[in-house]
N, C-alpha and C. Protein backbone atom coordinates (compact mmCIF):
# COMPACT_ATOMS: atom_id res chain seq x y z
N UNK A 1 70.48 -268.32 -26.19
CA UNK A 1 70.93 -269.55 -26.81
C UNK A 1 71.93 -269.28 -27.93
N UNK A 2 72.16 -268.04 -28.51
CA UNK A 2 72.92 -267.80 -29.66
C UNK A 2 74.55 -267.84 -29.19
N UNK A 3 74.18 -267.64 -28.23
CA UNK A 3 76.07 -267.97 -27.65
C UNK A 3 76.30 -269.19 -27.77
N UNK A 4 75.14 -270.14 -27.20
CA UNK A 4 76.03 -271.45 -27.53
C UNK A 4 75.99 -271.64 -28.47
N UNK A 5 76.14 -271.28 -29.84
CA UNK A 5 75.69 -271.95 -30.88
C UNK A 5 76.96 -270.98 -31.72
N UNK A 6 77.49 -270.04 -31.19
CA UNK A 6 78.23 -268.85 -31.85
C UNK A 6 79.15 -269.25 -32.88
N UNK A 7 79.79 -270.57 -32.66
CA UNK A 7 80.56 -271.28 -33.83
C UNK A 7 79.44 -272.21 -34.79
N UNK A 8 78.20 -272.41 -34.35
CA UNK A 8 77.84 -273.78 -35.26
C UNK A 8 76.88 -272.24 -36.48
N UNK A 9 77.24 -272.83 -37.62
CA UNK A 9 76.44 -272.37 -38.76
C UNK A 9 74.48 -272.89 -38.36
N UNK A 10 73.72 -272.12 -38.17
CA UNK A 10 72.26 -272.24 -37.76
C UNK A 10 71.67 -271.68 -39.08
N UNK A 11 72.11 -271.14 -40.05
CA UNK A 11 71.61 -270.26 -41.39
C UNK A 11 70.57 -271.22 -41.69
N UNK A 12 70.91 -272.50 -41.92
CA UNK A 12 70.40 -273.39 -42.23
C UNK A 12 68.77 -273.08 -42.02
N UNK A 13 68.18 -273.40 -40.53
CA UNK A 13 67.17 -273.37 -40.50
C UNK A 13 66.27 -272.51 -40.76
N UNK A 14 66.98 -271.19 -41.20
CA UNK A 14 65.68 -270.26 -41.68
C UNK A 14 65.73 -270.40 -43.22
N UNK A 15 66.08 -271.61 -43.96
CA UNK A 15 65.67 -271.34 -45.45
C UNK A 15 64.18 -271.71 -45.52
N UNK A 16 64.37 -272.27 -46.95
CA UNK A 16 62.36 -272.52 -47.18
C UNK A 16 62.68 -273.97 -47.29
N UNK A 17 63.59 -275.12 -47.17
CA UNK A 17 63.63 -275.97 -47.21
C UNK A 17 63.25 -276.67 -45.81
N UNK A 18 62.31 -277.68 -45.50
CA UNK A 18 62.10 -278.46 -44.46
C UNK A 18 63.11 -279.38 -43.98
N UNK A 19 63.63 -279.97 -45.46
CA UNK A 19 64.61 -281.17 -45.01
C UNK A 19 65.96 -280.23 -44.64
N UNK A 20 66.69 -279.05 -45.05
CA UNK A 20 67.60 -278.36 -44.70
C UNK A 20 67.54 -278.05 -43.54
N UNK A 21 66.03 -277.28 -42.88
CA UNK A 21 66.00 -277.21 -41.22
C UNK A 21 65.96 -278.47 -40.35
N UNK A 22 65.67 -279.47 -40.80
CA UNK A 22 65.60 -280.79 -40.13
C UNK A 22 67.22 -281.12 -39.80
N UNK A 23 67.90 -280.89 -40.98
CA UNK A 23 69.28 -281.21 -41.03
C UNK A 23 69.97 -280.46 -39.78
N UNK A 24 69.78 -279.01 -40.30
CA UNK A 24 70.00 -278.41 -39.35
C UNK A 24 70.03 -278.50 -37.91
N UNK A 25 68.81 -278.58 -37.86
CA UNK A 25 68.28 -278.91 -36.10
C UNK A 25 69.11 -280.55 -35.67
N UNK A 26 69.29 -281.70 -36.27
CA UNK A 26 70.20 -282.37 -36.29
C UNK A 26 71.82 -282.38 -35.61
N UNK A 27 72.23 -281.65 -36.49
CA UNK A 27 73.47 -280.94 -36.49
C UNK A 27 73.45 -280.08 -35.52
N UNK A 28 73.14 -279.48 -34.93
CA UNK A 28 72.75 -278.61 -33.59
C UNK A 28 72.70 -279.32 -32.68
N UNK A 29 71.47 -280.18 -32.55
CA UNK A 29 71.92 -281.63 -31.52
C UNK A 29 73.46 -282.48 -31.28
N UNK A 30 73.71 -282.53 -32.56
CA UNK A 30 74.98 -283.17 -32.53
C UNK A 30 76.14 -282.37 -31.88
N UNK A 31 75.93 -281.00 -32.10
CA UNK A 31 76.77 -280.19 -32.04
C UNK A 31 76.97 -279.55 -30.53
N UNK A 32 75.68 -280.00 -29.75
CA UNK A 32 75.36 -279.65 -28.34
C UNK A 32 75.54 -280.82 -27.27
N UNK A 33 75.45 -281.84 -27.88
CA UNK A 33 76.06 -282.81 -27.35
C UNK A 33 77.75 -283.02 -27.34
N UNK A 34 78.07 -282.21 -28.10
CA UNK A 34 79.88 -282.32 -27.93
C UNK A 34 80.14 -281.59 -27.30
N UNK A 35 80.10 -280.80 -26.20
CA UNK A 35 80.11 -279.90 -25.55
C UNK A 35 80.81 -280.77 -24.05
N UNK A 36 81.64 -280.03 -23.41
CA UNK A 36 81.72 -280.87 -21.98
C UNK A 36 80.47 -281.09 -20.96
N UNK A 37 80.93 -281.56 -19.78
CA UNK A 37 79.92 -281.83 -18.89
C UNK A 37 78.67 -280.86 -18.28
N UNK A 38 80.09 -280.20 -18.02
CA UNK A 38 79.38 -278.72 -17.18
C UNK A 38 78.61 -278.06 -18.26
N UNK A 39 79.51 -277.54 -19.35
CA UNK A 39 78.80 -276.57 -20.22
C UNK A 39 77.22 -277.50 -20.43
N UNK A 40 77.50 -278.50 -21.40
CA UNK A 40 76.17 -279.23 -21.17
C UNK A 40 75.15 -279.18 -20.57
N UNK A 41 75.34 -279.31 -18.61
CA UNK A 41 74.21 -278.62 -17.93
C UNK A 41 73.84 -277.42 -17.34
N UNK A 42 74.86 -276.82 -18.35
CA UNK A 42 74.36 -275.45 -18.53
C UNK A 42 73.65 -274.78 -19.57
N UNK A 43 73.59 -275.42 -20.61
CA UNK A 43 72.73 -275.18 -22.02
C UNK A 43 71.65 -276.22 -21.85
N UNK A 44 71.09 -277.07 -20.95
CA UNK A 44 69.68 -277.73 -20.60
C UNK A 44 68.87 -277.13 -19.55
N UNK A 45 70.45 -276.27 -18.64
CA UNK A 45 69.50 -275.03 -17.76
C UNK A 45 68.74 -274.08 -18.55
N UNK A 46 69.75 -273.59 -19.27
CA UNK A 46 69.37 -272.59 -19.88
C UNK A 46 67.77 -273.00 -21.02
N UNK A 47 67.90 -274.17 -21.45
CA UNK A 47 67.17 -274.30 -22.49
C UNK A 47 65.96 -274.79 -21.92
N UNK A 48 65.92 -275.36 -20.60
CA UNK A 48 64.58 -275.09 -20.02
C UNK A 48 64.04 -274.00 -19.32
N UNK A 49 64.72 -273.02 -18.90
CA UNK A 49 64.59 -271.78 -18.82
C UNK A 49 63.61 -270.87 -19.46
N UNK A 50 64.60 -270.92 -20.72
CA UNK A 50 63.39 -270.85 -22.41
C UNK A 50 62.10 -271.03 -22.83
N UNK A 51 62.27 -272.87 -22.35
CA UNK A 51 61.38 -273.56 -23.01
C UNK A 51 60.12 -272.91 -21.54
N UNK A 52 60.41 -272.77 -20.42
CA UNK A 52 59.37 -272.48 -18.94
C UNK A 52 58.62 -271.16 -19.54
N UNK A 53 60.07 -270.31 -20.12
CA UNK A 53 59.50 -268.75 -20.45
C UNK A 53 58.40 -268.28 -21.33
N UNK A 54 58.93 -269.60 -22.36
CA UNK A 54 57.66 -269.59 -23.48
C UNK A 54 56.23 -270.33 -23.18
N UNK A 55 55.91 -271.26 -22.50
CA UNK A 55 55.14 -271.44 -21.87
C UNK A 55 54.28 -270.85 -21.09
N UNK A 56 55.09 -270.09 -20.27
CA UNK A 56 54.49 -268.72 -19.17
C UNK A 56 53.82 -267.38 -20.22
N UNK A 57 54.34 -267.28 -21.09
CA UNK A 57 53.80 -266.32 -22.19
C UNK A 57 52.84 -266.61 -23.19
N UNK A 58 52.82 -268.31 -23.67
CA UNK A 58 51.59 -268.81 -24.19
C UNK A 58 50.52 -268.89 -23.53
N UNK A 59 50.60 -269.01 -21.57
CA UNK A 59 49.57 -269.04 -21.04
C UNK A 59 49.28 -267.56 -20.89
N UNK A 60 49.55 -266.83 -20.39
CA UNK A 60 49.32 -265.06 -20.48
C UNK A 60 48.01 -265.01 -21.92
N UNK A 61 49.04 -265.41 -22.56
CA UNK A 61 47.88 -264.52 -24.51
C UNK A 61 47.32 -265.51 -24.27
N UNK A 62 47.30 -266.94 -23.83
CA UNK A 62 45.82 -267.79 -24.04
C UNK A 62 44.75 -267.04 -22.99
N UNK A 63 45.47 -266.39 -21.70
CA UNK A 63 44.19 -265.79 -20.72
C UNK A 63 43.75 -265.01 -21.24
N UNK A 64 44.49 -264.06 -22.09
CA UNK A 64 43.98 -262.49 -22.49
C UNK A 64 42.94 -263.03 -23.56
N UNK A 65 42.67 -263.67 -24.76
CA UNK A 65 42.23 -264.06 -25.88
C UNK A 65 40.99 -264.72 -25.22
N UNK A 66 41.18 -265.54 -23.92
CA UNK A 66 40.31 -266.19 -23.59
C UNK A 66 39.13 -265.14 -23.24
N UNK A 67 39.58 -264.26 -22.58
CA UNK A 67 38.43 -263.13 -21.76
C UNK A 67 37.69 -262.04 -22.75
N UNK A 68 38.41 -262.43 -23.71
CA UNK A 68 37.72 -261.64 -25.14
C UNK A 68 36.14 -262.11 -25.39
């Protein structure tokens, strides 16, 4: 995901401020929505991709933790 984002400033969201990462994450939206068509459904491929991968890995450590 850091490629698409390679021009937008993201610093933002790792401060200690909530409302600065909110902003942030905002501005990221905004900033992913200006994007053309194609690229577009190519960063919702990609970002469900992600979002499947992390899922598949929360269920893994929930099995392992579970059998403990």
């Amino acid at each position: 995901m850091e490629v698409w984002f390679y021009t937008f400033d993201y610093t933002g969201f790792f401060g200690k401020s909530d409302t600065e990462r909110l902003k942030t994450i905002a501005n990221g939206v905004n900033f992913a929505l200006g994007v053309e068509e194609d690229e577009a459904k190519e960063f919702v491929k990609e970002a469900t991709a992600l979002s499947q991968a992390e899922t598949l890995c929360r269920s893994l450590i929930y099995e392992k933790l579970k059998k403990k």
